[in-house]
C-alpha atoms as a PDB file:
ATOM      1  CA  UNK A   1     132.398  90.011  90.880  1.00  0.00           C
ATOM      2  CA  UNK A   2     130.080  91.211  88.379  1.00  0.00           C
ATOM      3  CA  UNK A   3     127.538  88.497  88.883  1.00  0.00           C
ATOM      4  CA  UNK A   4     127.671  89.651  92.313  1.00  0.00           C
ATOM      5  CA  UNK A   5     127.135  93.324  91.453  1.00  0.00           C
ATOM      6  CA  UNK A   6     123.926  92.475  88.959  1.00  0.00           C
ATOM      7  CA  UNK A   7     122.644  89.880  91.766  1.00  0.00           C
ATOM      8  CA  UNK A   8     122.939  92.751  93.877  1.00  0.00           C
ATOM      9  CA  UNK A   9     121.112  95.153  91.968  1.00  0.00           C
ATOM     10  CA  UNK A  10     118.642  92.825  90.940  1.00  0.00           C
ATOM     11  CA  UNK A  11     117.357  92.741  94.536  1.00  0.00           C
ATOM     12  CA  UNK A  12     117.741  96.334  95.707  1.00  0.00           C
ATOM     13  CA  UNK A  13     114.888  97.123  92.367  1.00  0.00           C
ATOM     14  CA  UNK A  14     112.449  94.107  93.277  1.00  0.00           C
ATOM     15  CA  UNK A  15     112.559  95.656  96.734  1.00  0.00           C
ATOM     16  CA  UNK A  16     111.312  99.187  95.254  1.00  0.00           C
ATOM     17  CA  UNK A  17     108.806  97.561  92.991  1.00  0.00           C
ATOM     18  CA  UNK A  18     106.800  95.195  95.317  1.00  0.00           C
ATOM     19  CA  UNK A  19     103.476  94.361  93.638  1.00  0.00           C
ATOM     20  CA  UNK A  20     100.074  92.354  94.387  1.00  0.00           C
ATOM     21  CA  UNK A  21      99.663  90.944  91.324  1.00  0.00           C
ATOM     22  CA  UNK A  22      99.134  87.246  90.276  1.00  0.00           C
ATOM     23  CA  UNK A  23     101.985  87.303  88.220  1.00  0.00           C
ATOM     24  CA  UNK A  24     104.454  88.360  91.153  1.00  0.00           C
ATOM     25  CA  UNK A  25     102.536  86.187  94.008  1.00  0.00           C
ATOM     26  CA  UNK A  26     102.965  82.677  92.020  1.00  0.00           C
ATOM     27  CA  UNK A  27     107.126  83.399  92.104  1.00  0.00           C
ATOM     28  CA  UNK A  28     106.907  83.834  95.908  1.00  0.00           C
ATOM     29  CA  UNK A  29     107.182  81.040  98.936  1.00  0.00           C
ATOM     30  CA  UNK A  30     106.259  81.019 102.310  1.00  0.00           C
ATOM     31  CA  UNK A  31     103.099  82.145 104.086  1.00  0.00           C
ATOM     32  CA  UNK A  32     103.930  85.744 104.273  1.00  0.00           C
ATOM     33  CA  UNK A  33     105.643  88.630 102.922  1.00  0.00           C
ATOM     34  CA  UNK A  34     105.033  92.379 102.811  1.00  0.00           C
ATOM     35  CA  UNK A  35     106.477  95.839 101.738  1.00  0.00           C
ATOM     36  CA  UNK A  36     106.601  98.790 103.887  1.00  0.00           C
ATOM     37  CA  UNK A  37     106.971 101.893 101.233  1.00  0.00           C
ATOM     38  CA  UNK A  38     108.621  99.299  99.155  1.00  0.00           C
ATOM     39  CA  UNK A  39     110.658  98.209 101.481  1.00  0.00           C
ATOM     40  CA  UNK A  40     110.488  94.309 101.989  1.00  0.00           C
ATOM     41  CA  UNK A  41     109.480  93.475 105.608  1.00  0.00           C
ATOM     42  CA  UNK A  42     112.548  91.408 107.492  1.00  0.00           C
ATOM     43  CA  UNK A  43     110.236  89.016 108.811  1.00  0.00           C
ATOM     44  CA  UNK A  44     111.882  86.211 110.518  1.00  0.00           C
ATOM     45  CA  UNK A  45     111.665  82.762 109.379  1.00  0.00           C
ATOM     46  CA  UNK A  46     109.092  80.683 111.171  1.00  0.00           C
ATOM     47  CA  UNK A  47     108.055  83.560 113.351  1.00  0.00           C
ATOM     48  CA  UNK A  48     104.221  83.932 112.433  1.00  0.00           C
ATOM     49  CA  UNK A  49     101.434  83.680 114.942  1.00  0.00           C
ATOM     50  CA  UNK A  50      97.988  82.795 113.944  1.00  0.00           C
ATOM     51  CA  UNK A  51      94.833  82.049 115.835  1.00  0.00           C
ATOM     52  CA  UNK A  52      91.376  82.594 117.082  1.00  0.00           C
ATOM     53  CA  UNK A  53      90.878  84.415 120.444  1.00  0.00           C
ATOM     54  CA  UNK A  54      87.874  86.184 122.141  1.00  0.00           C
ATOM     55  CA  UNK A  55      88.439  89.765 122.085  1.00  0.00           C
ATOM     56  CA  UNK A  56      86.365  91.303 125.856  1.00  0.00           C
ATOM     57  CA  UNK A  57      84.460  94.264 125.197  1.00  0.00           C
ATOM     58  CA  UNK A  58      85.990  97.911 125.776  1.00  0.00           C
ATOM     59  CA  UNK A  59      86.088  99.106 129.410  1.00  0.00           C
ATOM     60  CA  UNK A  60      83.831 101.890 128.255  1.00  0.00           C
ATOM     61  CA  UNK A  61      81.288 100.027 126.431  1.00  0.00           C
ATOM     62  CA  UNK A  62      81.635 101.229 122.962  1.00  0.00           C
ATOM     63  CA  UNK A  63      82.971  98.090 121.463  1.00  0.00           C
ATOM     64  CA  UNK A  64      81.536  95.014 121.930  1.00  0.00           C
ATOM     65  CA  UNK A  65      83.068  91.494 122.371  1.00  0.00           C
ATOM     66  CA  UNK A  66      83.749  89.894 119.119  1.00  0.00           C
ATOM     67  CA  UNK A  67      85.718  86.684 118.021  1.00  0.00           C
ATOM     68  CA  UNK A  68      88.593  87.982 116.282  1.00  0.00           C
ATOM     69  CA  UNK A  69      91.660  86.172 114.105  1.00  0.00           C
ATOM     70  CA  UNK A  70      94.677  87.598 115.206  1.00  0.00           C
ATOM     71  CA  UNK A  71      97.780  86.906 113.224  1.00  0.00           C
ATOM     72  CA  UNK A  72     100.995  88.177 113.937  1.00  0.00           C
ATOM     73  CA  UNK A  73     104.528  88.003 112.142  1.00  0.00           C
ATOM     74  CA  UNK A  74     107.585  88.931 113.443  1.00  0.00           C
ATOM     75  CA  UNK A  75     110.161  90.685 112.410  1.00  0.00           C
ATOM     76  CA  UNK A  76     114.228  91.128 113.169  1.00  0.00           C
ATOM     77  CA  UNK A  77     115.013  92.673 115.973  1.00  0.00           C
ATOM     78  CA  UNK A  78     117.484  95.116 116.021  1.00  0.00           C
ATOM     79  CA  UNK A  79     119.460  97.964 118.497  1.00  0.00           C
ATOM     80  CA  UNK A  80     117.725 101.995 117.708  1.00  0.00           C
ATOM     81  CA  UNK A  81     119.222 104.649 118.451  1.00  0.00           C
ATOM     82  CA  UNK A  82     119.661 104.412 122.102  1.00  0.00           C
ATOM     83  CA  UNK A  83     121.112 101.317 121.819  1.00  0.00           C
ATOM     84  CA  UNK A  84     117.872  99.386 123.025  1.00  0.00           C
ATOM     85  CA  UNK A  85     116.546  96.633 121.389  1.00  0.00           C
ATOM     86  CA  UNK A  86     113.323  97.056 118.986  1.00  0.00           C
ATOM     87  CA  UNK A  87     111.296  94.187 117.992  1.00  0.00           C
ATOM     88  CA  UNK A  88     109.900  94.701 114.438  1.00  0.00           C
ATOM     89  CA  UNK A  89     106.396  93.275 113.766  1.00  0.00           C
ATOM     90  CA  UNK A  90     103.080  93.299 111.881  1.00  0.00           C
ATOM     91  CA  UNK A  91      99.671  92.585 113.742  1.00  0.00           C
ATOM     92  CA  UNK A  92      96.447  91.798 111.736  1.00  0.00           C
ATOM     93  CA  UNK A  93      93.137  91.346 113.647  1.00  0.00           C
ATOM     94  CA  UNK A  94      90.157  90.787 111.252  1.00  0.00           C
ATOM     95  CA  UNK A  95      86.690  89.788 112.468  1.00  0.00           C
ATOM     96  CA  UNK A  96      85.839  86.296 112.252  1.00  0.00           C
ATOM     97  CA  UNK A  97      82.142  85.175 110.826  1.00  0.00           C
ATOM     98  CA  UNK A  98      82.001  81.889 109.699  1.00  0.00           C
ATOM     99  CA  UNK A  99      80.916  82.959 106.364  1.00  0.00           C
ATOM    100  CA  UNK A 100      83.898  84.908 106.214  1.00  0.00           C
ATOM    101  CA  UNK A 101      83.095  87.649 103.561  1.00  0.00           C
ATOM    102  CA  UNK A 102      85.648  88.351 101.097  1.00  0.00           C
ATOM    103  CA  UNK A 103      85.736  92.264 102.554  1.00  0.00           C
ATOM    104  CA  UNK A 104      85.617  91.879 106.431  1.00  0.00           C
ATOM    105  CA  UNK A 105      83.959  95.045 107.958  1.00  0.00           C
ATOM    106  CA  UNK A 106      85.994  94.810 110.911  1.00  0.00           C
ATOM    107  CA  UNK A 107      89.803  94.876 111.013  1.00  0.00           C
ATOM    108  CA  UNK A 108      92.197  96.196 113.182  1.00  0.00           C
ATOM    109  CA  UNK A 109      96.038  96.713 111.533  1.00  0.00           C
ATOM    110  CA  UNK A 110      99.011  97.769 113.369  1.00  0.00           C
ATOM    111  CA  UNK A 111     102.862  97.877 112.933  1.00  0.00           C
ATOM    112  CA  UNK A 112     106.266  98.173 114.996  1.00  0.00           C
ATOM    113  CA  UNK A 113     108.476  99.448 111.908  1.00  0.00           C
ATOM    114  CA  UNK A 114     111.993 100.957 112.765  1.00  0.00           C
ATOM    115  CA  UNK A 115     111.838 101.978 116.028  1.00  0.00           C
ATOM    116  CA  UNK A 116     108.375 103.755 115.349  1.00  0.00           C
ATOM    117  CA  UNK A 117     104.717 102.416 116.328  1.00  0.00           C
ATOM    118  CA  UNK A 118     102.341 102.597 113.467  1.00  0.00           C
ATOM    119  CA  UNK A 119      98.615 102.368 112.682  1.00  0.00           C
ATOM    120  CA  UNK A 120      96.382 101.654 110.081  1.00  0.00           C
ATOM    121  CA  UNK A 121      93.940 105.172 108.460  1.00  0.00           C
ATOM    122  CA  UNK A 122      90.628 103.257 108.480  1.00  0.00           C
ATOM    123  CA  UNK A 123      89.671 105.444 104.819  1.00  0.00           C
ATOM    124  CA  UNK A 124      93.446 104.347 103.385  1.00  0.00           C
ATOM    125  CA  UNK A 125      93.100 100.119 104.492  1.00  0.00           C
ATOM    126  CA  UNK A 126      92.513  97.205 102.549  1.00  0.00           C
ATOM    127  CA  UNK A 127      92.178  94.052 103.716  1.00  0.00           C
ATOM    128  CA  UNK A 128      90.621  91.185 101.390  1.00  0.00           C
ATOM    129  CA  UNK A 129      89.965  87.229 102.454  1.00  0.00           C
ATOM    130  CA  UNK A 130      91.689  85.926  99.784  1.00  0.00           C
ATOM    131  CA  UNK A 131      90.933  82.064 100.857  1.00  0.00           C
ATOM    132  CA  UNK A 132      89.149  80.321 103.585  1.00  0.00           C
ATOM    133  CA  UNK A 133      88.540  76.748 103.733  1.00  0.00           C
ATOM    134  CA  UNK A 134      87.604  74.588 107.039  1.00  0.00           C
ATOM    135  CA  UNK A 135      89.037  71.157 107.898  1.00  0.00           C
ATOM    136  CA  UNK A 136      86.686  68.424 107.300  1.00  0.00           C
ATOM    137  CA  UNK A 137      86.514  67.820 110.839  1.00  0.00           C
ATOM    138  CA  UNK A 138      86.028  71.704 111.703  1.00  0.00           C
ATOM    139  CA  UNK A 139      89.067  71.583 113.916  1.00  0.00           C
ATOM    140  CA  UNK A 140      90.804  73.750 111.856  1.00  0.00           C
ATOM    141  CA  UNK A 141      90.402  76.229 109.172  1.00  0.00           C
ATOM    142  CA  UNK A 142      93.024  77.816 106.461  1.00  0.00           C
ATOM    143  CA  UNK A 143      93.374  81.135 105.717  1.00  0.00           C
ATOM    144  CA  UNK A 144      94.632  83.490 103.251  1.00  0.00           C
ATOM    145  CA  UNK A 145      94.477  87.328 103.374  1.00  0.00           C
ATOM    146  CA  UNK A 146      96.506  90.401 101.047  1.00  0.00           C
ATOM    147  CA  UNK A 147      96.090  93.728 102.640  1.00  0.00           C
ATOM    148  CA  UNK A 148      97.310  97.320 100.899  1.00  0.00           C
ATOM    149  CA  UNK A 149      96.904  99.866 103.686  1.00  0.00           C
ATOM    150  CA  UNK A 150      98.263 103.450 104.328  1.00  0.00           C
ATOM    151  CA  UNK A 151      99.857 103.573 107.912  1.00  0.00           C
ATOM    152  CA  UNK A 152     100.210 106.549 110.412  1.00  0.00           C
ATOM    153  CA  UNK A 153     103.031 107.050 112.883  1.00  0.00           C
ATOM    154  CA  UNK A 154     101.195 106.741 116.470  1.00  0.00           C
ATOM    155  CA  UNK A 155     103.087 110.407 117.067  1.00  0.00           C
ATOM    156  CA  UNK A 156     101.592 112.020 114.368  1.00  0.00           C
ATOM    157  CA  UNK A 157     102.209 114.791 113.638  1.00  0.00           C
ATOM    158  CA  UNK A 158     104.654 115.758 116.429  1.00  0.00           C
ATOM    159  CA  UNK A 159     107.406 113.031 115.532  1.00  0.00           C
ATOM    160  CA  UNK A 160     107.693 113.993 111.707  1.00  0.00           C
ATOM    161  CA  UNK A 161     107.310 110.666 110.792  1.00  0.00           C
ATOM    162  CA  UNK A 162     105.499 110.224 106.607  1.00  0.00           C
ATOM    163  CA  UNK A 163     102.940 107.701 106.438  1.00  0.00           C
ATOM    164  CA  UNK A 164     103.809 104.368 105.322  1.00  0.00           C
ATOM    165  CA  UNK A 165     102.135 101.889 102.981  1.00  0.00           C
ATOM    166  CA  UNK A 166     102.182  98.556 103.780  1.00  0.00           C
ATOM    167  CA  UNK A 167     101.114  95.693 101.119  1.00  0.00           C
ATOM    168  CA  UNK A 168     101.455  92.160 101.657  1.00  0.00           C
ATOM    169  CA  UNK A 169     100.097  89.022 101.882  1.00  0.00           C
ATOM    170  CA  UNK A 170      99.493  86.139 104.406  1.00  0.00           C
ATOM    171  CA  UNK A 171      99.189  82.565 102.490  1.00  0.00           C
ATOM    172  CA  UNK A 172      97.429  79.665 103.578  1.00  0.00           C
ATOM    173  CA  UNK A 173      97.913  79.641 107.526  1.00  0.00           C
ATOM    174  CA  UNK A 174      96.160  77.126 109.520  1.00  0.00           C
ATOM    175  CA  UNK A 175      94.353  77.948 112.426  1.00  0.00           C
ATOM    176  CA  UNK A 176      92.905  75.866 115.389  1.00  0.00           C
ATOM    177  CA  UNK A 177      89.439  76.725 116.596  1.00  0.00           C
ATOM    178  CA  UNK A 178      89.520  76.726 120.482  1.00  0.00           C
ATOM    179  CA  UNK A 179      86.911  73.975 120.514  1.00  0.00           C
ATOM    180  CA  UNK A 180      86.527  70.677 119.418  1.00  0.00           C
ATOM    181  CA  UNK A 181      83.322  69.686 116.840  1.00  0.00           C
ATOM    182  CA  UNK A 182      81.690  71.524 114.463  1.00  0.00           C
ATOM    183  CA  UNK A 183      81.738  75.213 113.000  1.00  0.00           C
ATOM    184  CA  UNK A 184      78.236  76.109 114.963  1.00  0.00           C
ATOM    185  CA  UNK A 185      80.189  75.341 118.430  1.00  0.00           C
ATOM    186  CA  UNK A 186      82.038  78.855 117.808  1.00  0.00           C
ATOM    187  CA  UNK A 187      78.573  80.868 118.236  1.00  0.00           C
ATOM    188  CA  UNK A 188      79.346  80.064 122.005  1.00  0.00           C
ATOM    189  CA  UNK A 189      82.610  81.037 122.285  1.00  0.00           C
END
């Protein structure tokens, strides 16, 4: 029983002191995990979506069309208040360039967090390539990203929600390129 209690205990701290560090990342598996105000992120197992999709421009204009990596993780689902279902979830969309700087300049971060729709504060987000590496045959490429970004409640400020941080990391993910041949083939897509 009081192996229990100290196992016990022993998580409910780690999940209030979630840090990217290199110490903490080289004790972790898997290709994902993140913290929402210290709170670990219930993603599901095997649930995470990556790829490579052509975003269209904006209806009116103001943003133009731009290959995009979209990668999103699921989370448990679970019954709010009004005894709907909620599906939990994290989307990243970071602008692809084929040089892929370590900073992208164009990112897009959003969450569905306890029954409440969040967004990332462009000042507050931070979102760094952490490794990319193509195939040999340029099929494929990997990917690895950690982000550290303050969220906003999509009600703000009417539903009295606090902003959230969310840190994380995505590790290694492999993602198909839509065509088939070399790197240079994406400039058309």
């Amino acid at each position: 029983m009081k192996l229990f209690t100290l196992a016990l205990l022993w998580v409910f701290i780690t999940g209030f002191t979630y840090r990217i560090d290199e110490g903490y990342k080289a004790n972790i598996s898997g290709p994902f995990i993140a913290s929402i105000s210290g709170d670990i992120f219930p993603a599901q197992e095997g649930h995470l979506n990556a790829s490579l999709v052509n975003q269209p421009p904006s209806l009116d204009g103001r943003r133009p069309a731009r290959k995009v990596i979209s990668v999103f993780m699921n989370g448990t689902p679970y019954l709010n208040a009004q005894g709907r279902p909620f599906n939990q979830n994290i989307l990243l969309e970071i602008n692809f360039d084929e040089a892929m700087p370590e900073e992208p300049s164009v990112y897009a971060v959003s969450m569905q967090y306890r029954s409440v729709v969040y967004s990332v504060i462009k000042q507050n987000g931070d979102i760094k390539i952490s490794g990319f590496a193509w195939e040999p045959d340029h099929k494929h490429f990997h990917l690895s990203v950690e982000f550290n970004c303050l969220m906003r409640s999509w009600g703000y400020p009417v539903d009295n929600q606090p902003d959230v941080t969310l840190q994380g990391y995505v590790k290694d993910v492999t993602i198909a390129c839509p065509y088939v041949g070399v790197a240079s083939a994406l400039r058309s897509f």
